[in-house]
Protein backbone atom coordinates (compact mmCIF):
# COMPACT_ATOMS: atom_id res chain seq x y z
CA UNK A 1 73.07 179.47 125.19
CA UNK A 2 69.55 180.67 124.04
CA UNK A 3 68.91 181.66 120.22
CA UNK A 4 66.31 184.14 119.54
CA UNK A 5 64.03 181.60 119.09
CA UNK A 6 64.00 179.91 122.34
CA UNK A 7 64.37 183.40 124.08
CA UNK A 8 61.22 184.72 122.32
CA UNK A 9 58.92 181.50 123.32
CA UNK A 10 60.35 181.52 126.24
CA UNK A 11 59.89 185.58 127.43
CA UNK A 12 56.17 184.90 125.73
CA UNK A 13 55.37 181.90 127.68
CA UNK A 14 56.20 183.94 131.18
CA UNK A 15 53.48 185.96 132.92
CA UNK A 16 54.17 190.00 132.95
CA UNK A 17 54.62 190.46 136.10
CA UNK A 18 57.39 187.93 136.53
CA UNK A 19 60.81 189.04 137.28
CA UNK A 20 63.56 187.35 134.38
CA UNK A 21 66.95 186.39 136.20
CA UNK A 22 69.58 185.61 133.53
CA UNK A 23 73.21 184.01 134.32
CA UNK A 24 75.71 183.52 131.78
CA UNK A 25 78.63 184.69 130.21
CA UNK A 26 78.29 186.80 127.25
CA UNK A 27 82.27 186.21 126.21
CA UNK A 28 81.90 182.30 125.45
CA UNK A 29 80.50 180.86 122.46
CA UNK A 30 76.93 182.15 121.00
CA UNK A 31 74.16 180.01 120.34
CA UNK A 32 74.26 177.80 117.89
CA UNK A 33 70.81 179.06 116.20
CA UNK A 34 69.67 182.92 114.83
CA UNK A 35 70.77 185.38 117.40
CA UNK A 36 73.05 186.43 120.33
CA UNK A 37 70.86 186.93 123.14
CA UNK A 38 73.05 187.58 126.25
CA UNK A 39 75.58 189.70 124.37
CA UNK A 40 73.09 192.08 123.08
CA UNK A 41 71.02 192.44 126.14
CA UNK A 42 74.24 193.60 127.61
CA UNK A 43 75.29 195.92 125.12
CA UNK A 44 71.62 197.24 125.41
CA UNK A 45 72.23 198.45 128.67
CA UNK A 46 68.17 198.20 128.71
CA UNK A 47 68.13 195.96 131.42
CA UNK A 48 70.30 195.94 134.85
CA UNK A 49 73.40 193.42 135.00
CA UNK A 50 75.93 192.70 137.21
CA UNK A 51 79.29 191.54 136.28
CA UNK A 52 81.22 188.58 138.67
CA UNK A 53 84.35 189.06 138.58
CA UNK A 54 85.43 186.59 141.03
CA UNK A 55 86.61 182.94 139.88
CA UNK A 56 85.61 180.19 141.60
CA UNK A 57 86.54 177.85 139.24
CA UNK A 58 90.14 178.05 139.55
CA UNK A 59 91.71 178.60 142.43
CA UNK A 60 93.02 181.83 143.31
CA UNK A 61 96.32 182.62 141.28
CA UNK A 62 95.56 179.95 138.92
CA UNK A 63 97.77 180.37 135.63
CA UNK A 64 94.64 179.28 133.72
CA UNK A 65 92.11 182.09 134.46
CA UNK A 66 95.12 184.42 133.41
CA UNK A 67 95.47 183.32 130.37
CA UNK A 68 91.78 183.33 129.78
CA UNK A 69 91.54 186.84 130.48
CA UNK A 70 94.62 187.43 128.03
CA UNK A 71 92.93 185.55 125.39
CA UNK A 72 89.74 187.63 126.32
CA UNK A 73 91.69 191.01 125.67
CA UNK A 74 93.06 189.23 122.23
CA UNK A 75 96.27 188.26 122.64
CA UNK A 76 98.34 185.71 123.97
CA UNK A 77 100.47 185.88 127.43
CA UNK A 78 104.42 186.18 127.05
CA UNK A 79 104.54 183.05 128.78
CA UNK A 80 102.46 181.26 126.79
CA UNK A 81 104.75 178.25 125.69
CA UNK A 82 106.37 178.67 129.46
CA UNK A 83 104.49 175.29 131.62
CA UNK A 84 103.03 176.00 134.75
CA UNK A 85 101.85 174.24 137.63
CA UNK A 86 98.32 173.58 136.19
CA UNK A 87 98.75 174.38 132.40
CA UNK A 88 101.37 172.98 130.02
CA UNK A 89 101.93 173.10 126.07
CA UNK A 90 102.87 170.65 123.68
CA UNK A 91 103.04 172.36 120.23
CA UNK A 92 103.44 170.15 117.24
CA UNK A 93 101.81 169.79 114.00
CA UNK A 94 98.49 168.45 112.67
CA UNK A 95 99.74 165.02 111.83
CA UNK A 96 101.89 164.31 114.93
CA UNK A 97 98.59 165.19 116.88
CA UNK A 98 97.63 161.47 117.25
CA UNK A 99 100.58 160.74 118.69
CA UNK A 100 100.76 163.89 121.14
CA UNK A 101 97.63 162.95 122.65
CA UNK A 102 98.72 159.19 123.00
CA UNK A 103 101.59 160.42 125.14
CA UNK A 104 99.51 162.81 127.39
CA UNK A 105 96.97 160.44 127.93
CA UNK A 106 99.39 157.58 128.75
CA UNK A 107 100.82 160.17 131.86
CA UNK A 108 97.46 161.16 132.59
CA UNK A 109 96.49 157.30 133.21
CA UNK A 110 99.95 156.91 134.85
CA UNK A 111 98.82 160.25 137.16
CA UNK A 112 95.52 157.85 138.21
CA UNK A 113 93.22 160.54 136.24
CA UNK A 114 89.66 158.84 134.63
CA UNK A 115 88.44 159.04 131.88
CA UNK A 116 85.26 161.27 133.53
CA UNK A 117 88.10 163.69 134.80
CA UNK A 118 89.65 164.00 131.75
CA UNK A 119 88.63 165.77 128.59
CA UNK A 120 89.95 165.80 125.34
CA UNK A 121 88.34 168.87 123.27
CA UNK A 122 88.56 169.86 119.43
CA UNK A 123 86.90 172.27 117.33
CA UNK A 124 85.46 169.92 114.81
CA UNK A 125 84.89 166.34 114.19
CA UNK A 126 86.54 165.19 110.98
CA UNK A 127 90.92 165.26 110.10
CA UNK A 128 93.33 163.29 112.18
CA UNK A 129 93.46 166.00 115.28
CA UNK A 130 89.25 166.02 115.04
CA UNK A 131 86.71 164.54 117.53
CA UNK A 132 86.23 161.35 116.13
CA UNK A 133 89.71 160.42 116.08
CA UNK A 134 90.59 161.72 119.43
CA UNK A 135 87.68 159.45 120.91
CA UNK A 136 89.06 156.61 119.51
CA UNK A 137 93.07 156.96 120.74
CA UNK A 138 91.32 157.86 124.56
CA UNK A 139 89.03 154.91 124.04
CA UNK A 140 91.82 152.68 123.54
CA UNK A 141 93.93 154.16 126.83
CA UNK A 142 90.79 154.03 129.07
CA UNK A 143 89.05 151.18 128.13
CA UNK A 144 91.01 148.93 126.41
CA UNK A 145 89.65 146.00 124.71
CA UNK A 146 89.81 142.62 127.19
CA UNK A 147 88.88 139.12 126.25
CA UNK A 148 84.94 138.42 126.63
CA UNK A 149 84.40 142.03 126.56
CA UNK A 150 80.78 142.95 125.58
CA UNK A 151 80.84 145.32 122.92
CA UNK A 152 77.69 146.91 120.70
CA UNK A 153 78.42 148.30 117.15
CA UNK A 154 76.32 151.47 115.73
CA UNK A 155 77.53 152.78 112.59
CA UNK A 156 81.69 153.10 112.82
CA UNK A 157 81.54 153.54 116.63
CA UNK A 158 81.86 150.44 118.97
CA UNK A 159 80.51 151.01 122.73
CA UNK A 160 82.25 148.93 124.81
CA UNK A 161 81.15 147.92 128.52
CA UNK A 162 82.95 150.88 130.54
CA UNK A 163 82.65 154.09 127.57
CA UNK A 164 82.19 157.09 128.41
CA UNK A 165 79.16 158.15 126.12
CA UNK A 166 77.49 161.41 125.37
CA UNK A 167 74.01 161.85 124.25
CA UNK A 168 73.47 163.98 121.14
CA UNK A 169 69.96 164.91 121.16
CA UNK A 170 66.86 166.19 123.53
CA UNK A 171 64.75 163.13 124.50
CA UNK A 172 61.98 164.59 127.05
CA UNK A 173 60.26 161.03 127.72
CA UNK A 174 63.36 159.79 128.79
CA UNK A 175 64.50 163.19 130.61
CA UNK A 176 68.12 163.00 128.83
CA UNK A 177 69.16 165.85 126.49
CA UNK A 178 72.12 166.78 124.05
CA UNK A 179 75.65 166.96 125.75
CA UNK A 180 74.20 165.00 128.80
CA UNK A 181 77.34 162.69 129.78
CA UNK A 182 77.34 159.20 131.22
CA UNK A 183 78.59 155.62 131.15
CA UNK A 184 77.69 152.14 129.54
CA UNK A 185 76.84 149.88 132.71
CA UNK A 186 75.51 147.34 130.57
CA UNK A 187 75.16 145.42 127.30
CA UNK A 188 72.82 142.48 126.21
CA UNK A 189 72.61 140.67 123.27
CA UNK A 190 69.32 139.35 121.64
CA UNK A 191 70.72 135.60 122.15
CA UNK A 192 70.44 136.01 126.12
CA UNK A 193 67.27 134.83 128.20
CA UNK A 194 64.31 137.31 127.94
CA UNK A 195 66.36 139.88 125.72
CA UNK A 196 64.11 141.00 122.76
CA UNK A 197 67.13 142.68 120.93
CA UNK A 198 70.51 143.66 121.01
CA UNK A 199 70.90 146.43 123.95
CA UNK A 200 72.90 148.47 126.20
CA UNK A 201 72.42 150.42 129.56
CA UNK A 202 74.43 153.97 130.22
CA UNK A 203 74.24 155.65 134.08
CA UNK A 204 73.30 159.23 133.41
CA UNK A 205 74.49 160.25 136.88
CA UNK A 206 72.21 157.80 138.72
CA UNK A 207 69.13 157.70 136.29
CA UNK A 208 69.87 154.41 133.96
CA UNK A 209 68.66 154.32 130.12
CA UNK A 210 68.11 151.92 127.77
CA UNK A 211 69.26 151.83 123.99
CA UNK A 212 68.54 149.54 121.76
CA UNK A 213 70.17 149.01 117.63
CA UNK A 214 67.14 151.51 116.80
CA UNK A 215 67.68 154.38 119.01
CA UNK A 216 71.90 153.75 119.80
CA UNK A 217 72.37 156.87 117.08
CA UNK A 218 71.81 159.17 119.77
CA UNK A 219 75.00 158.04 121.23
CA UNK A 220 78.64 158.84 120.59
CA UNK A 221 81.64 158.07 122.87
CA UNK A 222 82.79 161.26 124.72
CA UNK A 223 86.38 160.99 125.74
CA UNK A 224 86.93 163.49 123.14
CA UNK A 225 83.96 166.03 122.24
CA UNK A 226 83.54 169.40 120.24
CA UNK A 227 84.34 172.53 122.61
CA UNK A 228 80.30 173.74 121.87
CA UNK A 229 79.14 170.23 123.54
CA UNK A 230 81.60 171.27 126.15
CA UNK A 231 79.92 174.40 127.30
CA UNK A 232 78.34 174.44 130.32
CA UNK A 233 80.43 171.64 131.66
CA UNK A 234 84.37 171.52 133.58
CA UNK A 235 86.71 168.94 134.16
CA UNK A 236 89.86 168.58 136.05
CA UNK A 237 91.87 168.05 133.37
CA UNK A 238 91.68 169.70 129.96
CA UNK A 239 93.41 168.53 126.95
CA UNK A 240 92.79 171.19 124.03
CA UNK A 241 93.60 170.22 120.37
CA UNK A 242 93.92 173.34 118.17
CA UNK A 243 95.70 172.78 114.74
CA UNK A 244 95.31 174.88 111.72
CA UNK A 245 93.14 172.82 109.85
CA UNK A 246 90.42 174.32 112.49
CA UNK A 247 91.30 177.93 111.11
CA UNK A 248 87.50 178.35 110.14
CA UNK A 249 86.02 177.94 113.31
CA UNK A 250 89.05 179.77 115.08
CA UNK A 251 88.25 182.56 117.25
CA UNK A 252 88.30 184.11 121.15
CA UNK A 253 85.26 182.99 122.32
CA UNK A 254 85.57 179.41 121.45
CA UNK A 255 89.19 179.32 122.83
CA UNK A 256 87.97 181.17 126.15
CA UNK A 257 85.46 178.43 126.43
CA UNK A 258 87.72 176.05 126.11
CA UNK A 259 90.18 176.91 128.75
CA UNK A 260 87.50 177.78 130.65
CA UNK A 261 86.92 174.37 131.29
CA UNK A 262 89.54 173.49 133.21
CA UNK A 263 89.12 173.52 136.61
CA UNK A 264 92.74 172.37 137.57
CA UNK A 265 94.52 171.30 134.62
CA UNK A 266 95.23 172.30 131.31
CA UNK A 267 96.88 170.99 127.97
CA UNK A 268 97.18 172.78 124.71
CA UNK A 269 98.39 170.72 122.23
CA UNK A 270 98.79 171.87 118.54
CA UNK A 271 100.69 174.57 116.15
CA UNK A 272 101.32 178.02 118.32
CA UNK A 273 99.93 179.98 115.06
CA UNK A 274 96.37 178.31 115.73
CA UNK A 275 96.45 179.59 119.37
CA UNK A 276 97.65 182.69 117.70
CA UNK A 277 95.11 183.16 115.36
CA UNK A 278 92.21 182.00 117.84
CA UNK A 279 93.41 184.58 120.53
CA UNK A 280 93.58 187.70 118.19
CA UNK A 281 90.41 187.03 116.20
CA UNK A 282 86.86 187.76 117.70
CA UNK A 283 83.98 185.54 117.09
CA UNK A 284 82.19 187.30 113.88
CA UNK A 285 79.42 189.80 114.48
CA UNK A 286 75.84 188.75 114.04
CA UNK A 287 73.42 190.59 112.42
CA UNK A 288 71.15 191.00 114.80
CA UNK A 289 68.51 193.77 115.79
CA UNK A 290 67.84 192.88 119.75
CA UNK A 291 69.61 196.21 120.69
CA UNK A 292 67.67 197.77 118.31
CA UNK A 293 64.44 196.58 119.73
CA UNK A 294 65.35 197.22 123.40
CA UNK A 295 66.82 200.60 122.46
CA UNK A 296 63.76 201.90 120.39
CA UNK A 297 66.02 202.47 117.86
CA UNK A 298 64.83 199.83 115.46
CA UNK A 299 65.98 200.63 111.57
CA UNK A 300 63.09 199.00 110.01
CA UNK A 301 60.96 200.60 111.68
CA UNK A 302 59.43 202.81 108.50
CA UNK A 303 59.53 199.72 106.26
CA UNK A 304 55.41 199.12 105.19
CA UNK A 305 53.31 196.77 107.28
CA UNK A 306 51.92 193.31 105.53
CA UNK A 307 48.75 195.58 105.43
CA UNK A 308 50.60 198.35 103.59
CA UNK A 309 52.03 196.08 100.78
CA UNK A 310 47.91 194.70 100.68
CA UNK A 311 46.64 197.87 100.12
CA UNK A 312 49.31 198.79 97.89
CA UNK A 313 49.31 195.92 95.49
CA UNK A 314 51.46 193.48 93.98
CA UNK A 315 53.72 197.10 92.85
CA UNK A 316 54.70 197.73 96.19
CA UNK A 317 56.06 194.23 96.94
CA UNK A 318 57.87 194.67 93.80
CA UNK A 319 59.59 197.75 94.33
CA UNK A 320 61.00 196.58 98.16
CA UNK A 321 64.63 195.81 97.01
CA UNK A 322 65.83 192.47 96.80
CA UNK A 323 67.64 191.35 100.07
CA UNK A 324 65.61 194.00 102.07
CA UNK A 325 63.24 191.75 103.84
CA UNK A 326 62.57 191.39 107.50
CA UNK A 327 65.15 188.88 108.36
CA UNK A 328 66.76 189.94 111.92
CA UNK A 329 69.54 187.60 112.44
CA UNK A 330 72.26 185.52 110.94
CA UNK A 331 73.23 181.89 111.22
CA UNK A 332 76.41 180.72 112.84
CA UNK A 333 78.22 177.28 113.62
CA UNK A 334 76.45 176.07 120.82
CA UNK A 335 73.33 179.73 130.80
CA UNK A 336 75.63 178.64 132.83
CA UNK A 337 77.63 180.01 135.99
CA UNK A 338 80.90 180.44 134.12
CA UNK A 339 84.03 181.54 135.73
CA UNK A 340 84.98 185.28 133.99
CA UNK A 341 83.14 188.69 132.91
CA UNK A 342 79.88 186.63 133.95
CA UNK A 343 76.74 188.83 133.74
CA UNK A 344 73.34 188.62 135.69
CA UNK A 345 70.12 190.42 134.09
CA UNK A 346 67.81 191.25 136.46
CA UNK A 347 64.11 193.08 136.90
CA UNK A 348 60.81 192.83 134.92
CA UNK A 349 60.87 190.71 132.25
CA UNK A 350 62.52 192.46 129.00
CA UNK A 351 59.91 193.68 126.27
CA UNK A 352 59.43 190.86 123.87
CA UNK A 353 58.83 193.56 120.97
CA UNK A 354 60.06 192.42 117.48
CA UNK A 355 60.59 188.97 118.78
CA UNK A 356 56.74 187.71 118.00
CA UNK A 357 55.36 188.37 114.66
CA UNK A 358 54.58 191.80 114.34
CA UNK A 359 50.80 192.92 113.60
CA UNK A 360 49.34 193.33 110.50
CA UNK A 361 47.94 196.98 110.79
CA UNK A 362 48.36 199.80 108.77
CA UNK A 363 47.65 203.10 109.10
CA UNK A 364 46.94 204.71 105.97
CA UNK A 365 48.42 208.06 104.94
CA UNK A 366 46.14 211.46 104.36
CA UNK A 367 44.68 211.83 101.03
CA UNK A 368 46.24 215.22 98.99
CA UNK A 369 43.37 217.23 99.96
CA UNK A 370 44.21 216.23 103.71
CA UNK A 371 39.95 215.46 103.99
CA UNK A 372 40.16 212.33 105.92
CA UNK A 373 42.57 209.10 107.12
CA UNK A 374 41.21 205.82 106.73
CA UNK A 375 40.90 203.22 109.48
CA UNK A 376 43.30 200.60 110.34
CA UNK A 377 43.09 197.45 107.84
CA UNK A 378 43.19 194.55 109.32
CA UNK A 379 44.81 191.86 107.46
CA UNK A 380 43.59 187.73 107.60
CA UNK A 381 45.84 184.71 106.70
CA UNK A 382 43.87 184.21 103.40
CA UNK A 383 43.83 187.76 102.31
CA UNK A 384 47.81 187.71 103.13
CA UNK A 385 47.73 184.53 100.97
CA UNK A 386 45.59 186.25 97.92
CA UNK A 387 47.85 189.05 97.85
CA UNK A 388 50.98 187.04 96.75
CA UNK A 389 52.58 188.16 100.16
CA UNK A 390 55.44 185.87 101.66
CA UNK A 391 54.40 185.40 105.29
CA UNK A 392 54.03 182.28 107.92
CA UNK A 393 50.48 181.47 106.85
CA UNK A 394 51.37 181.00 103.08
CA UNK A 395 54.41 178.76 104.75
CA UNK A 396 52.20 176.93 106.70
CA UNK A 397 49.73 176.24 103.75
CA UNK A 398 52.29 175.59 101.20
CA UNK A 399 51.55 177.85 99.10
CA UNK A 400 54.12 180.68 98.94
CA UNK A 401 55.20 182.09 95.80
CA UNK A 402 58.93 181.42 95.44
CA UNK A 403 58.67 184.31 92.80
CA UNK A 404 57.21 186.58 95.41
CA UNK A 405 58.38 190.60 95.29
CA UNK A 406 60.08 189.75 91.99
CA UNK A 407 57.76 191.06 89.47
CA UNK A 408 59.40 193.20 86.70
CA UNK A 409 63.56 192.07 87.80
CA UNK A 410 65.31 189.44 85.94
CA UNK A 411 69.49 188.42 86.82
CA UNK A 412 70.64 191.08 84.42
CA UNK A 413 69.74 193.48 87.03
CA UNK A 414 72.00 192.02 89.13
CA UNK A 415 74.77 192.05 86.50
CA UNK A 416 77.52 194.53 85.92
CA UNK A 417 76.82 196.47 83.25
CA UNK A 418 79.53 197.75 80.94
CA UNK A 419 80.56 201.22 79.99
């Protein structure tokens, strides 16, 4: 999903006259970065969208897009604990999770499912129900360890021939990027004829790449991954993992997401109160000012300009209250054609207002005796810079005042005082 950032270089980088399609689906997880694009254009109702309400990904009657759209409405289905023909539940606590997962996995293999059908998913890494744990239980069912088996170490992880890997970050030369899924083909060692150093190969769907000690970090294994590196992807079967340890990152939109995966299968294994909790808690509101900006209706909108606060002085930065600044959005903990409430923006490309840096102009205000307005002041980088003002340029030059707009306050302002 795009954060404002990416949204804002991207809707500056298009022409004007290009039409913007969007698909996604505004009730899965939010961008990891600033912002919540999708939702907000939405809720803007400044631009046209159409919602799909038609699944594809399940098949029709499928007990799995039911109980996504339960979840959706925040709550869970009567027959929740009640297994289905394509969803089942294994409730148990956080410690017995290991052992859970060994058993569905074992009737999974037994079933003739691979490991690139299956899925293990988790909310976070660490704990005994987390990613890294996971990935080393499925590791151990799917690719067990055989005598000669080639095998490369990075860190705590050991790729054998066979993993199923995951890449974890954006490489652009190589035309692989973060959550792109494959398999090790290959592995030489620096002792074999015409190897320079210790390597391996992974098949990224038909395109091979090459890793060697120095670059292997930007692998993990990926029986088992978070549900964010999940998005955008489906599998036939889905084994979910939600405990209470997870409680922080609990809510419906990571939950939908992660049912939403399944095209055929699902299993939720965990405590029932952490399904609970997920299904009746929404995903926390950002703090963001996109409808705002689409709407006209933006509430900083009589706040002074950078060339205000020049003209003004050093007094006016001091007297804009602390915490009052320009900052538009707040930071959370990851467009695809989803299956549910799926929404397509169409027409001219949306106003990019309040996304770029705004302009430095002021228009200042009539004298007393009304006799004349002065022009608009332009304002440079460098005079931005002399005026003590906190902006990109004095970022960019490294030399912004940390004590910036604080002239004349000290912490017992920010004290109780007492009667």
């Amino acid at each position: 999903m795009l954060d404002i950032s990416l949204a804002a270089s991207l809707f500056v980088a298009l022409p004007k006259n290009m039409h913007v399609v969007l698909v996604g689906d505004a009730d899965q997880l939010p961008s990891v970065g600033p912002g919540n694009v999708l939702y907000d254009l939405i809720q803007s109702q400044a631009v046209p969208h159409i919602a799909l309400e038609h699944i594809y990904r399940q098949g029709k009657g499928s007990s799995i897009s039911t109980l996504a759209q339960a979840i959706n409405a925040g709550n869970l289905p009567a027959d929740f604990q009640t297994n289905q023909p394509d969803r089942s539940t294994f409730l148990t606590t956080a410690d017995q999770v290991p052992r859970a997962i060994t058993q569905v996995l074992q009737a999974a293999v037994k079933k003739g499912f691979t490991s690139d059908q299956v899925q293990v998913l988790a909310p976070m890494y660490k704990t005994p129900a987390g990613v890294i744990a996971l990935n080393q239980i499925a590791q151990d069912l799917f690719n067990p360890v055989e005598p000669g088996q080639r095998t490369l170490q990075q860190g705590d992880t050991i790729f054998r021939l066979g993993d199923k890997v995951l890449q974890l970050e954006n490489d652009s030369e190589r035309d692989i990027y973060n959550g792109d899924m494959g398999q090790v083909i290959a592995i030489h060692y620096k002792k074999d004829p015409g190897v320079a150093a210790d390597s391996l190969v992974v098949d990224f769907d038909g395109q091979e790449v090459w890793y060697t000690t120095k670059t292997l970090n930007q692998l993990t294994l990926a029986y088992a991954t978070t549900i964010h590196k999940a998005q955008g992807n489906e599998f036939k079967l889905v084994i979910l993992v939600l405990t209470g340890q997870f409680k922080i990152m609990l809510n419906q939109n990571l939950v939908y997401t992660a049912i939403t995966r399944a095209k055929e299968s699902l299993v939720m294994v965990g405590d029932y109160g952490a399904y609970e909790y997920a299904a009746t808690h929404p995903v926390p509101d950002r703090q963001t000012r996109l409808q705002e900006f689409l709407t006209g209706g933006d509430a900083d909108s009589k706040k002074p300009t950078l060339a205000h606060l020049k003209n003004q002085g050093d007094s006016a930065v001091s007297r804009q209250p602390v915490g009052q600044d320009t900052a538009t959005d707040s930071v959370s903990s990851e467009a695809d054609h989803e299956v549910e409430s799926q929404s397509m923006q169409t027409g001219d490309q949306p106003s990019t207002d309040g996304l770029a840096e705004p302009q430095a102009t002021y228009q200042a205000p009539a004298d007393t005796a009304g006799a004349h307005k002065s022009e608009a002041t332009p304002v440079t980088p460098d005079e931005e810079i002399d005026a003590g003002m906190l902006t990109t340029a004095s970022f960019d030059r490294a030399m912004a005042d940390p004590m910036v707009g604080m002239d004349g306050i000290s912490p017992y302002d920010f004290m109780p005082t007492s009667e």
